[in-house]
Every structure is written in C-alpha cells, then in structure tokens.
PDB file of N, CA and C in Angstrom:
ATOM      1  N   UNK A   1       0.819  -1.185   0.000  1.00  0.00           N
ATOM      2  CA  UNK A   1       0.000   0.000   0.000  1.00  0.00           C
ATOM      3  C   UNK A   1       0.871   1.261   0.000  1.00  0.00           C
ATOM      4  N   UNK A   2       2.287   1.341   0.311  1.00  0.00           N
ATOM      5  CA  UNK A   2       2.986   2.179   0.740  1.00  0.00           C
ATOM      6  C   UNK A   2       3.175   3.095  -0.804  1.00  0.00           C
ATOM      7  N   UNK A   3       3.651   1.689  -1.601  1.00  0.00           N
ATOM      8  CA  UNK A   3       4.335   2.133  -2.691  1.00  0.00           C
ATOM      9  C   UNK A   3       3.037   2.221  -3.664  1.00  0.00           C
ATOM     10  N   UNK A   4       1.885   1.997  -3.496  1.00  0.00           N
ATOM     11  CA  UNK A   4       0.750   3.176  -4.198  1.00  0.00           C
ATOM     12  C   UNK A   4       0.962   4.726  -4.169  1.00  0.00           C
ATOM     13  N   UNK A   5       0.941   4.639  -2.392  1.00  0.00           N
ATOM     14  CA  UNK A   5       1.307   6.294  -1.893  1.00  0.00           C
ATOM     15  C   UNK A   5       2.247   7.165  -2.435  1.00  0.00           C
ATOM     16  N   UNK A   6       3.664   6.330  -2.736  1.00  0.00           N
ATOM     17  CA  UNK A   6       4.552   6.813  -3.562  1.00  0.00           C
ATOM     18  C   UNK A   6       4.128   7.439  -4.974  1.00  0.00           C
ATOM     19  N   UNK A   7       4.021   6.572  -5.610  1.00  0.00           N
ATOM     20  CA  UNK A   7       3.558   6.600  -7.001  1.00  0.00           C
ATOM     21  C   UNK A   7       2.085   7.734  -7.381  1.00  0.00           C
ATOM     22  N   UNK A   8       1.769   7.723  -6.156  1.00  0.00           N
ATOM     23  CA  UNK A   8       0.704   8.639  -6.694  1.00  0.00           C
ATOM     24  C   UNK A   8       1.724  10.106  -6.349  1.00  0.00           C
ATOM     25  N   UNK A   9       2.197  10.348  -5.018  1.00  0.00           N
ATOM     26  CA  UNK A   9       3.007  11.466  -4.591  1.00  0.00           C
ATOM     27  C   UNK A   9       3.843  11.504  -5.989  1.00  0.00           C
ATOM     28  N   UNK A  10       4.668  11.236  -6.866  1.00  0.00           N
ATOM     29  CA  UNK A  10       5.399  11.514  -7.907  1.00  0.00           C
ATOM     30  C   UNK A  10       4.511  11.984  -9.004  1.00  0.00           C
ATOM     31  N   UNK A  11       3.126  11.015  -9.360  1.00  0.00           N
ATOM     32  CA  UNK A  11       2.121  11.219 -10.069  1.00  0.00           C
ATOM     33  C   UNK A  11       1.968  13.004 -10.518  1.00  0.00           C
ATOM     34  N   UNK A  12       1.996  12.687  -8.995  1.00  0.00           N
ATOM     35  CA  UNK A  12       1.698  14.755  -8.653  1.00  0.00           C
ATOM     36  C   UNK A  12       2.649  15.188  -8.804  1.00  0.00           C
ATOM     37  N   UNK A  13       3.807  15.180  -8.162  1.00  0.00           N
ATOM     38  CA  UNK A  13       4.848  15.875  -8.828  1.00  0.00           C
ATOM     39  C   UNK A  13       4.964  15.823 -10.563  1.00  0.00           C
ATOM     40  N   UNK A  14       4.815  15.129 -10.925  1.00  0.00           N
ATOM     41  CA  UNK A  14       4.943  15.511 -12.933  1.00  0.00           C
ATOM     42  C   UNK A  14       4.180  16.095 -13.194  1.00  0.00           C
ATOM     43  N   UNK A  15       2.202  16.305 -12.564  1.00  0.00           N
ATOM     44  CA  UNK A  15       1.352  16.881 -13.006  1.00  0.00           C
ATOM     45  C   UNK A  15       1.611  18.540 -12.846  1.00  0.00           C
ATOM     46  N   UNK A  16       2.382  18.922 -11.305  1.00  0.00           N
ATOM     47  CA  UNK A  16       2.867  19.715 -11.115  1.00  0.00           C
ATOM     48  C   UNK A  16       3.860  21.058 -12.309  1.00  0.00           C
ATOM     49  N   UNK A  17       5.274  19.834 -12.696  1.00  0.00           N
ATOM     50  CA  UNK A  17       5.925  20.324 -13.303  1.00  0.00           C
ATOM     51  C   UNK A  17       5.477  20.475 -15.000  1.00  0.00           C
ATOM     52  N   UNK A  18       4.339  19.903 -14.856  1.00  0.00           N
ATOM     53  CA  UNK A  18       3.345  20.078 -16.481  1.00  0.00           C
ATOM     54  C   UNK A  18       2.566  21.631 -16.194  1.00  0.00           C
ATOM     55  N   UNK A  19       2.343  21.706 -15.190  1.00  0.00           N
ATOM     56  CA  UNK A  19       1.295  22.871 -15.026  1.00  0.00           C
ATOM     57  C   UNK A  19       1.907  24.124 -14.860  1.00  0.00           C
ATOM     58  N   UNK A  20       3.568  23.675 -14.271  1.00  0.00           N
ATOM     59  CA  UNK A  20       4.406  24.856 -13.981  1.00  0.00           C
ATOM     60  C   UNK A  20       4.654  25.236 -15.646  1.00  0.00           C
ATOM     61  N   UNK A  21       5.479  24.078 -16.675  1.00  0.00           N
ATOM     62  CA  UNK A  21       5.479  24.511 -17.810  1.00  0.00           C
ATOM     63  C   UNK A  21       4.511  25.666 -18.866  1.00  0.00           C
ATOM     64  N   UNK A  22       3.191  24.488 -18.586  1.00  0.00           N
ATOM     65  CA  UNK A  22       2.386  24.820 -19.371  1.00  0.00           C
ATOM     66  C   UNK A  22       1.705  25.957 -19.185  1.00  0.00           C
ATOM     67  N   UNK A  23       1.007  26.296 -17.861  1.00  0.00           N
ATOM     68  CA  UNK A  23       0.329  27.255 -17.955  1.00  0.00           C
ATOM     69  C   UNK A  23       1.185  28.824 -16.960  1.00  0.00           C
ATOM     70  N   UNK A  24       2.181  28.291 -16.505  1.00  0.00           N
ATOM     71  CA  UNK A  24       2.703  29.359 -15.850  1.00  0.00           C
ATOM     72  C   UNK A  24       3.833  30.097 -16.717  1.00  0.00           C
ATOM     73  N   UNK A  25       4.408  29.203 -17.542  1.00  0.00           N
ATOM     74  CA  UNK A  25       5.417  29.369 -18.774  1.00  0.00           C
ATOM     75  C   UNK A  25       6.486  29.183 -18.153  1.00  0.00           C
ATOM     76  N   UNK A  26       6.938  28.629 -17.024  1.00  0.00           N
ATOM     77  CA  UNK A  26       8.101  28.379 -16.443  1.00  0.00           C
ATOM     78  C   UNK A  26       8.681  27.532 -17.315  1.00  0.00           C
ATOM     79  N   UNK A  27      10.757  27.468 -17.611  1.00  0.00           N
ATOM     80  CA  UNK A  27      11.077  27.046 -17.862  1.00  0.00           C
ATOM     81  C   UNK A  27      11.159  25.611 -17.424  1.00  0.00           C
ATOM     82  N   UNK A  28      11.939  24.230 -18.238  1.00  0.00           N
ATOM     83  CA  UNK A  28      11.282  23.133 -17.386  1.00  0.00           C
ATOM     84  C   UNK A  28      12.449  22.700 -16.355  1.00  0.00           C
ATOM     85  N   UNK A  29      13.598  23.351 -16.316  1.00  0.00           N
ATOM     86  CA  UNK A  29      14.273  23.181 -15.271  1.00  0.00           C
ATOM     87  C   UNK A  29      14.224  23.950 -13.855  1.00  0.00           C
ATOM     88  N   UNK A  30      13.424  25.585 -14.443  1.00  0.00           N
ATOM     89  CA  UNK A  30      12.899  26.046 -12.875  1.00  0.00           C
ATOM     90  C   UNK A  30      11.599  25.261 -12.518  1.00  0.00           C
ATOM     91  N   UNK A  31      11.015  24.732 -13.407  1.00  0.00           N
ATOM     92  CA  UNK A  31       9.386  23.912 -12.888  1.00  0.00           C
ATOM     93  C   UNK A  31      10.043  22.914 -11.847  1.00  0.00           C
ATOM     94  N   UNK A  32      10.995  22.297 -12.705  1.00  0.00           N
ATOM     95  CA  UNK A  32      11.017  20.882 -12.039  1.00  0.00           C
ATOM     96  C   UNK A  32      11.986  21.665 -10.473  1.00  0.00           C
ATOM     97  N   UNK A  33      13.064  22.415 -10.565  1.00  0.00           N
ATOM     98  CA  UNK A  33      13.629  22.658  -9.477  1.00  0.00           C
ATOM     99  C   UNK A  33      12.212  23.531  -7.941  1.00  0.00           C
ATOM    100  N   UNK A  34      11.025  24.242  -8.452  1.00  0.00           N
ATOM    101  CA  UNK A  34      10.052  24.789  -7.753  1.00  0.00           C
ATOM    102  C   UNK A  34       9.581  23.295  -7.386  1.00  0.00           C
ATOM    103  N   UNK A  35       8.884  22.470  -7.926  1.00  0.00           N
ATOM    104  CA  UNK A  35       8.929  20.764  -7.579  1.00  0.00           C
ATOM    105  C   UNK A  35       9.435  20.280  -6.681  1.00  0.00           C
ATOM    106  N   UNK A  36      10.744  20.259  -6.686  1.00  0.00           N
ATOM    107  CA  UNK A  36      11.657  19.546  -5.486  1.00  0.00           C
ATOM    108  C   UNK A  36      11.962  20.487  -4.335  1.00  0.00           C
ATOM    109  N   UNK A  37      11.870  21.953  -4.416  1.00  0.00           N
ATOM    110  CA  UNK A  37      11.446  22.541  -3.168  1.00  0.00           C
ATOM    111  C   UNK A  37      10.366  22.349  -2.537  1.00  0.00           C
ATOM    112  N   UNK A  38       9.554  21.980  -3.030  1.00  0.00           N
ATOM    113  CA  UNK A  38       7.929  22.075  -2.781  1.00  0.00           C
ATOM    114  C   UNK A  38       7.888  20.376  -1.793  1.00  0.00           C
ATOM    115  N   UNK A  39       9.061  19.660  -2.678  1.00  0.00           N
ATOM    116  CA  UNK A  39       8.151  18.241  -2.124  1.00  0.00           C
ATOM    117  C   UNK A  39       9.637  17.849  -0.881  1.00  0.00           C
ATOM    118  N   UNK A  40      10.482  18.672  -1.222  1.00  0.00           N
ATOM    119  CA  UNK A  40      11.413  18.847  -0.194  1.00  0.00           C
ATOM    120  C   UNK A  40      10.967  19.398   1.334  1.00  0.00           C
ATOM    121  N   UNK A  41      10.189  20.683   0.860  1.00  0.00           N
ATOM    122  CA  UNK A  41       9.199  21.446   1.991  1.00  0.00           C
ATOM    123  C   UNK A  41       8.397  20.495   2.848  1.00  0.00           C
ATOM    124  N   UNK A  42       7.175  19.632   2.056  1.00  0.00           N
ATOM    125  CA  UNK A  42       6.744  19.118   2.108  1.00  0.00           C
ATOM    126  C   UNK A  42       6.992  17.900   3.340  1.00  0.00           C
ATOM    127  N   UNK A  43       8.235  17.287   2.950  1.00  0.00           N
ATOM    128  CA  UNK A  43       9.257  16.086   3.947  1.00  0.00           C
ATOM    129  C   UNK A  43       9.452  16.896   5.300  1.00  0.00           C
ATOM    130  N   UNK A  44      10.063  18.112   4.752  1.00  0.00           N
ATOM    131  CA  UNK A  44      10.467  18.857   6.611  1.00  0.00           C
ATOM    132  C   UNK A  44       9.591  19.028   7.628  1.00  0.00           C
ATOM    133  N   UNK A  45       8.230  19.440   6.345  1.00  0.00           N
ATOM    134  CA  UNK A  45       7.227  20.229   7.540  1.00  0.00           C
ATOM    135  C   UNK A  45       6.525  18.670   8.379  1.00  0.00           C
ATOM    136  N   UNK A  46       6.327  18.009   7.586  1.00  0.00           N
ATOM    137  CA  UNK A  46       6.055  16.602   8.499  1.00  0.00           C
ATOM    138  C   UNK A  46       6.821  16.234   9.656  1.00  0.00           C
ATOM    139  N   UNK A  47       8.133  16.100   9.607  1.00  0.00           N
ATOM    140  CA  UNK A  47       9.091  15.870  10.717  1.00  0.00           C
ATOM    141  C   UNK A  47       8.760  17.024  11.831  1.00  0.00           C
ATOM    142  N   UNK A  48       8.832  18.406  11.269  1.00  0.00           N
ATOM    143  CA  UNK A  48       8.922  19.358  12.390  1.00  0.00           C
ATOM    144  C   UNK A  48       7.175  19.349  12.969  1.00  0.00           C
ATOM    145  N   UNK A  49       6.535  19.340  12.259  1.00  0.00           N
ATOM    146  CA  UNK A  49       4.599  18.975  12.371  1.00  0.00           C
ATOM    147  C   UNK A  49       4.866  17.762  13.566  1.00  0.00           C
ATOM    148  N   UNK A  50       5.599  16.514  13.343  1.00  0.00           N
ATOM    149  CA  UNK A  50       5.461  15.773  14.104  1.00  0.00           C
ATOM    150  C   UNK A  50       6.098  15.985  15.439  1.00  0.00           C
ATOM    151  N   UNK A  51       7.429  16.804  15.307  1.00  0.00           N
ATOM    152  CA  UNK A  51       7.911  17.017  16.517  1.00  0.00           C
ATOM    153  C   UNK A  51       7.422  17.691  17.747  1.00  0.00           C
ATOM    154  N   UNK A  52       6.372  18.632  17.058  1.00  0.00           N
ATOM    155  CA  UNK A  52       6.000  19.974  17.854  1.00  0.00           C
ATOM    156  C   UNK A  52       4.631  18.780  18.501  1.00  0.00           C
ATOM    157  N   UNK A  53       4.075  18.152  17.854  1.00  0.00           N
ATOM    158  CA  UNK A  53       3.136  17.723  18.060  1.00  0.00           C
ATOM    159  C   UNK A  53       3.484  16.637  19.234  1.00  0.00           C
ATOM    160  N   UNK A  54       4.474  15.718  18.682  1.00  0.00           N
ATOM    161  CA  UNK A  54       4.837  14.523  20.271  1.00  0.00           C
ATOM    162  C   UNK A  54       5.007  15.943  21.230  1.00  0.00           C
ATOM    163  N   UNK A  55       6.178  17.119  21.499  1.00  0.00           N
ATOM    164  CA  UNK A  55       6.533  17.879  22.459  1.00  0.00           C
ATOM    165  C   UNK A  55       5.714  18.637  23.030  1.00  0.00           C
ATOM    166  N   UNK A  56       4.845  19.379  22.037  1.00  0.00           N
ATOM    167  CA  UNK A  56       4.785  20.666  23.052  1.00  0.00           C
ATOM    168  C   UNK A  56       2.748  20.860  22.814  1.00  0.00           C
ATOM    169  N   UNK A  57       2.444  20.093  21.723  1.00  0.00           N
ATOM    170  CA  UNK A  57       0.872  20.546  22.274  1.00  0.00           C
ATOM    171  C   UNK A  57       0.361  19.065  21.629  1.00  0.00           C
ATOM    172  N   UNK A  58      -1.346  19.048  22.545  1.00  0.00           N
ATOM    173  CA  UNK A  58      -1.658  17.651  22.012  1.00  0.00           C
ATOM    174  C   UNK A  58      -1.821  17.236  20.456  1.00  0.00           C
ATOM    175  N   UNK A  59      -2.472  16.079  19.947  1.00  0.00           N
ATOM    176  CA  UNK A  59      -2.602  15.975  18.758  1.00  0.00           C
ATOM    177  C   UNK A  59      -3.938  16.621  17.937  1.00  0.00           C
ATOM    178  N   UNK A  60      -5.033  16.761  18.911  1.00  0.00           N
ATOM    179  CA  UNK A  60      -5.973  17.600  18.038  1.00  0.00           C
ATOM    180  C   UNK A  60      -5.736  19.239  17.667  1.00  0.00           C
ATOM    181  N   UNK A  61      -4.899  19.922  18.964  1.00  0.00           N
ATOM    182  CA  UNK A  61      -4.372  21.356  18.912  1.00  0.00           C
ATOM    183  C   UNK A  61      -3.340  20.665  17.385  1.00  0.00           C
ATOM    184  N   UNK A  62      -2.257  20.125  17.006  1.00  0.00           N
ATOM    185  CA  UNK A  62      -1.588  20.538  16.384  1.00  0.00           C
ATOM    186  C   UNK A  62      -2.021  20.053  15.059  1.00  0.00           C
ATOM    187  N   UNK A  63      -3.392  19.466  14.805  1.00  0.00           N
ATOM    188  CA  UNK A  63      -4.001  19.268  13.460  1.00  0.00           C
ATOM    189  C   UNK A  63      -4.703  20.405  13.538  1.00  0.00           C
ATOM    190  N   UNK A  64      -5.165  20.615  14.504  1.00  0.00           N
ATOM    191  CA  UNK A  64      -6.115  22.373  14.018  1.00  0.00           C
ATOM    192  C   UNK A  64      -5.286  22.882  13.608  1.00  0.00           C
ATOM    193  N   UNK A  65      -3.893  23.568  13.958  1.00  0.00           N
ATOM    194  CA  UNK A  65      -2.610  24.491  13.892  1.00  0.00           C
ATOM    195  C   UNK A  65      -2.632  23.948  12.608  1.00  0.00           C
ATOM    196  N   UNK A  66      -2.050  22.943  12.501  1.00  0.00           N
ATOM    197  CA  UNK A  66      -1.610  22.675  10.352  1.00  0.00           C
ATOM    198  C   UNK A  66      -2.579  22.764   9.723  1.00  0.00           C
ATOM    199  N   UNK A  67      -3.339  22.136   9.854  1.00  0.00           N
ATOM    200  CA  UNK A  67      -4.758  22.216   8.982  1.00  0.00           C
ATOM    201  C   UNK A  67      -4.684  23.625   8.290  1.00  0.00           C
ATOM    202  N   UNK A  68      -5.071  24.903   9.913  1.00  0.00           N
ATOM    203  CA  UNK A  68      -5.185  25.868   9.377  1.00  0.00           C
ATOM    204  C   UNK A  68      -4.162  26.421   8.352  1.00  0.00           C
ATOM    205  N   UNK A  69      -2.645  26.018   8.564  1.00  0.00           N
ATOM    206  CA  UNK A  69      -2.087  26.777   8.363  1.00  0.00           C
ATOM    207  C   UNK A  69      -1.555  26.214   6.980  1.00  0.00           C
ATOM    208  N   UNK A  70      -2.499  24.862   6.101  1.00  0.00           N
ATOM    209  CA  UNK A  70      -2.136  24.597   4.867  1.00  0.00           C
ATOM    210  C   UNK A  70      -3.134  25.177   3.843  1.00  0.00           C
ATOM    211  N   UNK A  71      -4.532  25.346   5.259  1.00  0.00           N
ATOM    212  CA  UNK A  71      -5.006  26.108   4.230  1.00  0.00           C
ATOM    213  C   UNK A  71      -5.244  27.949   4.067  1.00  0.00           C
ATOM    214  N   UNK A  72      -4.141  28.498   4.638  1.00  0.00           N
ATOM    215  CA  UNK A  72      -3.882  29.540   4.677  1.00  0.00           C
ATOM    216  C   UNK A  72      -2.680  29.318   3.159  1.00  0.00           C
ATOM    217  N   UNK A  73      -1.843  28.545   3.310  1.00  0.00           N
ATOM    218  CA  UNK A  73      -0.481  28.158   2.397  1.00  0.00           C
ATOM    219  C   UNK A  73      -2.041  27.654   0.857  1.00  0.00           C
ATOM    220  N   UNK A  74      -2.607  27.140   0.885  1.00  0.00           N
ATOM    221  CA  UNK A  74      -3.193  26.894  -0.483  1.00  0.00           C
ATOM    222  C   UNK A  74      -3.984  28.015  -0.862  1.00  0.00           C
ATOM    223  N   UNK A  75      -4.196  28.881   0.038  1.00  0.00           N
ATOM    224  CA  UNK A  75      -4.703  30.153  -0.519  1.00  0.00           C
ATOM    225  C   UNK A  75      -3.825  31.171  -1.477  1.00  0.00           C
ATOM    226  N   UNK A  76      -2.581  31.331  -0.156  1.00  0.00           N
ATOM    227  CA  UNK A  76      -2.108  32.227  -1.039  1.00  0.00           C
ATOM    228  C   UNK A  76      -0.716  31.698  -2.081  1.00  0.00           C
ATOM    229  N   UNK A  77      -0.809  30.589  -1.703  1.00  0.00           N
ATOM    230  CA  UNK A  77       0.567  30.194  -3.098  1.00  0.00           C
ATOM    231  C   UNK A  77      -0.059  30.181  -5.089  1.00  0.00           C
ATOM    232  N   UNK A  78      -1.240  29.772  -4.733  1.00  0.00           N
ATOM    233  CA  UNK A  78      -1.976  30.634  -5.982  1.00  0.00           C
ATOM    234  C   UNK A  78      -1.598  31.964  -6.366  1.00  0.00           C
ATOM    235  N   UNK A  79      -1.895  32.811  -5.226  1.00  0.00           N
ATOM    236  CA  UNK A  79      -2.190  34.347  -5.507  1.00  0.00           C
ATOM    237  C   UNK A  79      -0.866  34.936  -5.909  1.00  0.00           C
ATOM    238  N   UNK A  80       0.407  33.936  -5.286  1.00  0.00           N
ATOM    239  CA  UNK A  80       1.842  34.231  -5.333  1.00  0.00           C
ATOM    240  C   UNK A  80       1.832  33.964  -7.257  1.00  0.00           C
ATOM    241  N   UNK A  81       1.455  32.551  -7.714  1.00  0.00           N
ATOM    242  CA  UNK A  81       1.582  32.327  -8.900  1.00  0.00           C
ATOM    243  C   UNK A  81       0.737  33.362 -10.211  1.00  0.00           C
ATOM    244  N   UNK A  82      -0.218  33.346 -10.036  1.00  0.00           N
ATOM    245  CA  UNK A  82      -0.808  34.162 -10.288  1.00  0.00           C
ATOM    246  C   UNK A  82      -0.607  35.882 -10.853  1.00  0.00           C
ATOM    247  N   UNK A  83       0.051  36.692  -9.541  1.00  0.00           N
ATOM    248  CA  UNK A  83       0.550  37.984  -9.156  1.00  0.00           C
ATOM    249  C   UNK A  83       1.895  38.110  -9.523  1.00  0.00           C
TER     250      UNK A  83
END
C-alpha cells in the first residue's frame, strides 16, 4: 500500500511540473527545481509537524494548527503564482 502512496506522490509531482510549464510558462528546469522545493518542503514540515506535536501541544491542537495553516499556504501560493 505504501508504494501506491509513492507513485501517486510523484504522479503529482509531474502533473505539477506540467502545469508549472504549461500554464505558468516556467522554464522546465525552474518547474522541475520549484517541484523539489515544494516536495522537499513538504518532507520537513512533516518531521517538524510531528515534533512539535509529540513535544509541546496535544494531537488535536496541532491538526487544528496545520490544517489551518495549509489552508492559509493553499490560498495564497496561488495568488503568489498568479501575481
């Protein structure tokens, strides 16, 4: 089941670096390099998400905290692309 999860996570990453090409006009080596920050980001904020969460507040406080704060991040990383 793991390596579904994978395969779809990469899935997205190519759909990504298609959308960076295509509709943003990014070249395809800054698409793909915005990509691997993104899914690089992605790896950290889990580790540090998890850390804060075993340490310092329970687990429903620190899914409210991310929750909110991915969908504050899917709001405005549009408006960034976009603008």
């Amino acid at each position: 089941m793991n390596a579904f999860e994978n395969i779809a996570f990469l899935a997205c990453a190519v759909n990504l670096v298609s959308y960076f090409t295509g509709v943003t006009h990014m070249d395809i080596s800054e698409a793909a390099n915005t990509v691997t920050n993104y899914m690089g980001t992605a790896f950290l904020l889990t580790l540090f998400g998890g850390f804060i969460s075993d340490s310092y507040v329970n687990r429903f406080k620190s899914c409210v905290i991310f929750s909110f704060l991915e969908l504050v991040v899917s709001i405005v990383i549009p408006l960034f692309i976009l603008y």
